[in-house]
C-alpha atoms as a PDB file:
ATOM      1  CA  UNK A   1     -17.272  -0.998 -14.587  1.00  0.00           C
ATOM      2  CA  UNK A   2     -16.613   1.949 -16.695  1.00  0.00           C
ATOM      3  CA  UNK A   3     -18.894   5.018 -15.573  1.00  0.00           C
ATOM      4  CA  UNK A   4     -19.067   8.178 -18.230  1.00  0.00           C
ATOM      5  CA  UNK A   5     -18.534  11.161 -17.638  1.00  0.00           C
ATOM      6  CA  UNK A   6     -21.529  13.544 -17.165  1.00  0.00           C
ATOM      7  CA  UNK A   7     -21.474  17.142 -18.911  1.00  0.00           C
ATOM      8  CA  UNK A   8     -19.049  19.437 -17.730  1.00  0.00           C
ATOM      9  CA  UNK A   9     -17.306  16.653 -15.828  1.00  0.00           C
ATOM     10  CA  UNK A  10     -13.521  17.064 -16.760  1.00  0.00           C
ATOM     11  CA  UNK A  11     -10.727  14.804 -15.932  1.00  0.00           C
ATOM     12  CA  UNK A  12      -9.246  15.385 -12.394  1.00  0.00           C
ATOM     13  CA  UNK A  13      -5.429  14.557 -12.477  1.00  0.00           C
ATOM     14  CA  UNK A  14      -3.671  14.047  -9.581  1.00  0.00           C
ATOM     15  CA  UNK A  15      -0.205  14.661  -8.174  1.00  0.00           C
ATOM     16  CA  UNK A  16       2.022  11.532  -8.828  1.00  0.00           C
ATOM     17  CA  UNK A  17       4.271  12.574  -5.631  1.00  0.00           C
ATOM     18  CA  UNK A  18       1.254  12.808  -2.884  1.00  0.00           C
ATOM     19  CA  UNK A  19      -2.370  12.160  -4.958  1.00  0.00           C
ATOM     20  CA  UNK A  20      -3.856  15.202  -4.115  1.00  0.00           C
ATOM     21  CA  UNK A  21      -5.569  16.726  -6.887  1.00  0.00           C
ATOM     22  CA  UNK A  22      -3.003  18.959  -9.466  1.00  0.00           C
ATOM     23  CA  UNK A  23      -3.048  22.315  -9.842  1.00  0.00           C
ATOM     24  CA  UNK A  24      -0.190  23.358 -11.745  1.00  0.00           C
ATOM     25  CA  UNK A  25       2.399  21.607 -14.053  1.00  0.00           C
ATOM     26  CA  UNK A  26       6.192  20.942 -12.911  1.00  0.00           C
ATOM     27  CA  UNK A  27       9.363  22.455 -15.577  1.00  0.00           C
ATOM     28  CA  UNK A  28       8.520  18.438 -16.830  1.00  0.00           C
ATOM     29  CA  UNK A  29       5.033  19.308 -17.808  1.00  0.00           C
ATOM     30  CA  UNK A  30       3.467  17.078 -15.403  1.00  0.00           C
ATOM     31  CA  UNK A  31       0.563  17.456 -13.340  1.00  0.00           C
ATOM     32  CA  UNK A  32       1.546  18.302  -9.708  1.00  0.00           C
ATOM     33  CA  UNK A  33       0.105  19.844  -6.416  1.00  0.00           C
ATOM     34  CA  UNK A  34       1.474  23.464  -5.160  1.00  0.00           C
ATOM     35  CA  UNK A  35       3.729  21.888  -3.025  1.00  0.00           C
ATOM     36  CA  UNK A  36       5.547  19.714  -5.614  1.00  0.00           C
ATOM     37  CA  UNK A  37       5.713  22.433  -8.188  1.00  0.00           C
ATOM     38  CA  UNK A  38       9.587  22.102  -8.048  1.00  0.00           C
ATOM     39  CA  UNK A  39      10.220  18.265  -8.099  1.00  0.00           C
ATOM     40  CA  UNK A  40      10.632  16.205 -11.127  1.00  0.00           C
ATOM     41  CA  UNK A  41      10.248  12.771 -12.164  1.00  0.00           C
ATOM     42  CA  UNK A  42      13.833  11.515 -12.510  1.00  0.00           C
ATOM     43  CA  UNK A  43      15.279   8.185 -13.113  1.00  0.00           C
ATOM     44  CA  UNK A  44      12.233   6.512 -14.258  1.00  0.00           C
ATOM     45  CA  UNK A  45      12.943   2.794 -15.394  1.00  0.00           C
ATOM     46  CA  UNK A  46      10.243   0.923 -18.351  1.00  0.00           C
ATOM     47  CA  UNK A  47      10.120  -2.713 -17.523  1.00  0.00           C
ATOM     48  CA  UNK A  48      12.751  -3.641 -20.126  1.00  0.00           C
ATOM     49  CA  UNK A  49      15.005  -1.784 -18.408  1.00  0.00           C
ATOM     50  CA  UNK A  50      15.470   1.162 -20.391  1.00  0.00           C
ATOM     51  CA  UNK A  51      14.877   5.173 -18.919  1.00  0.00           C
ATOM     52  CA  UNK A  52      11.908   6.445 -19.602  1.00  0.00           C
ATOM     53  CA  UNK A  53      11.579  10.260 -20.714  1.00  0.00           C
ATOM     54  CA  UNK A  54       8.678  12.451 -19.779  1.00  0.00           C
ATOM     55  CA  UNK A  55       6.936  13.611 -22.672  1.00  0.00           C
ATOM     56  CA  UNK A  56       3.770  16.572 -22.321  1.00  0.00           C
ATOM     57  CA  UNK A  57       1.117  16.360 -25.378  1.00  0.00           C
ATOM     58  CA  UNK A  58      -2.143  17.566 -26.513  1.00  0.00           C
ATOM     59  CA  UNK A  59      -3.972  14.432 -24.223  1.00  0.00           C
ATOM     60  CA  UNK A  60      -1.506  15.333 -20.800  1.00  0.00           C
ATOM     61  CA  UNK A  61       2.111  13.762 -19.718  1.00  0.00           C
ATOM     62  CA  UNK A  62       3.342  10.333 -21.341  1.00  0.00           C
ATOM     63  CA  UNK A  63       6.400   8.933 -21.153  1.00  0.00           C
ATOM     64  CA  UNK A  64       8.563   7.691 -24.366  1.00  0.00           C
ATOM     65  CA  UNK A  65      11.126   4.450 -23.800  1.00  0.00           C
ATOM     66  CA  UNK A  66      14.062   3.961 -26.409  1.00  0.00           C
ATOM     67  CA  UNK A  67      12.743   0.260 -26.897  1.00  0.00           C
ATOM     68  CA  UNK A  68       8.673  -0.115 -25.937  1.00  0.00           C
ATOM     69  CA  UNK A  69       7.846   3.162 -27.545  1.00  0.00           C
ATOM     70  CA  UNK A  70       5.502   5.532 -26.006  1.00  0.00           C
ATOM     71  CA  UNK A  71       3.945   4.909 -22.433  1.00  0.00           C
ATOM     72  CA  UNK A  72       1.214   5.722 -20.701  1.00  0.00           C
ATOM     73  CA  UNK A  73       1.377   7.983 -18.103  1.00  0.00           C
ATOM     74  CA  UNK A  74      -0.361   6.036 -15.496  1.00  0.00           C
ATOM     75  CA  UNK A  75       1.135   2.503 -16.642  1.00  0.00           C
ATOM     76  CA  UNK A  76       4.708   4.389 -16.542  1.00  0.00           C
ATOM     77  CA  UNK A  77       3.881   5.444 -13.308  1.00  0.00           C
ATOM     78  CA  UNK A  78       2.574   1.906 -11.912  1.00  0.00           C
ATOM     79  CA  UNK A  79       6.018   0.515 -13.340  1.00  0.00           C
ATOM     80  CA  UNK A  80       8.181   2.508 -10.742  1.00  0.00           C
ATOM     81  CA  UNK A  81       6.376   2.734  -7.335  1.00  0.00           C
ATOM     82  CA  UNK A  82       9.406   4.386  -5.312  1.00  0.00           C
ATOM     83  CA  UNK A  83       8.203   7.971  -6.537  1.00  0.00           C
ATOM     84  CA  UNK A  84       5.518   8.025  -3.740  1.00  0.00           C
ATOM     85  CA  UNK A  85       7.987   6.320  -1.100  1.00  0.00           C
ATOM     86  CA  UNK A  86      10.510   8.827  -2.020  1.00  0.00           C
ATOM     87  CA  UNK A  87       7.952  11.624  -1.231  1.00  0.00           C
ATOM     88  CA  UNK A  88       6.435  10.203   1.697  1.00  0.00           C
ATOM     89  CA  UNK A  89      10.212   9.706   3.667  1.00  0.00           C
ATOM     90  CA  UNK A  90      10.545  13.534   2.681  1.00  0.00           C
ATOM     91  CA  UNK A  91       7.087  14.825   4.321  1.00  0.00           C
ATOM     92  CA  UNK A  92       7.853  12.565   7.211  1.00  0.00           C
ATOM     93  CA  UNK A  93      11.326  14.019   8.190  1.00  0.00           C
ATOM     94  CA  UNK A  94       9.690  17.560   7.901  1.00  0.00           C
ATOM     95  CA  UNK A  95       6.701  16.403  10.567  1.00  0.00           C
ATOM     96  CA  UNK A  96       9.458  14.961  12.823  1.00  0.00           C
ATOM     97  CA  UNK A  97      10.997  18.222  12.738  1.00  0.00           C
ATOM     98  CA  UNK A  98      10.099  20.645  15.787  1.00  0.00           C
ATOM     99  CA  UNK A  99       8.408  23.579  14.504  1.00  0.00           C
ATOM    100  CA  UNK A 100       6.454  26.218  16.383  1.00  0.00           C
ATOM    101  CA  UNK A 101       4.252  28.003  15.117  1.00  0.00           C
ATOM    102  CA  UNK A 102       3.766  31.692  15.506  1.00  0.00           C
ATOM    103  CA  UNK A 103       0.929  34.377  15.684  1.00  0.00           C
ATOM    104  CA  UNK A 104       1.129  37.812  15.960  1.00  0.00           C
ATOM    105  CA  UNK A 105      -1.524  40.115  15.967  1.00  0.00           C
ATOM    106  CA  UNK A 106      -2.002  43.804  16.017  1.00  0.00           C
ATOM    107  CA  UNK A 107      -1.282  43.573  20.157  1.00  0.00           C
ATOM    108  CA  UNK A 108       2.205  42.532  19.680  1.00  0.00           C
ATOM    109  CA  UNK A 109       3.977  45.715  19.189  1.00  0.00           C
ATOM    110  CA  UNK A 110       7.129  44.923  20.390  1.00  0.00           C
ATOM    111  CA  UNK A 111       7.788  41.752  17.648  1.00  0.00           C
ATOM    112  CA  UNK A 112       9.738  43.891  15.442  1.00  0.00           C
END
């Protein structure tokens, strides 16, 4: 069920990396989080097998193939599912990693 949008509702785009909601827009012109503001979409593959390129227009990202024409961005996105899983084996090797965290306050004279 299709449910309109009510008066100043805009769209909410998310990041295609993590699905948190977008802030800025990668060199590609895509939609992405702070954290993913220097990752791109690369080797992106339409169903007949052809690369797909990342296009930005007036309506938001859409990717063009050679054969199939212009894509959606969310279909395009559907068609190659290893984005996220790429993504998610990066954040997970930087939790794993032992990092300790640090505070210093005005007490801690000696730091520098």
């Amino acid at each position: 069920m299709r449910i309109p949008k009510r008066y100043g509702e805009s769209k909410i785009e998310n990041c295609p990396f993590c699905s948190k909601p977008s802030v800025t827009k990668n060199k590609q012109g895509v939609p992405v989080c702070q954290k993913h503001k220097n990752e791109e979409l690369k080797d992106l593959k339409c169903i007949c097998g052809e690369f797909l390129d990342v296009k930005a227009g007036k309506w938001g990202a859409y990717f063009n193939c050679l054969n199939c024409g212009n894509i959606n961005f969310r279909k395009g996105m559907e068609m190659n599912p290893q984005v996220k899983l790429k993504s998610k084996t990066n954040e997970n090797f930087i939790k794993h990693n032992n990092v300790k965290e640090v505070t210093i306050t005005s007490d801690d004279v000696d730091f520098l």
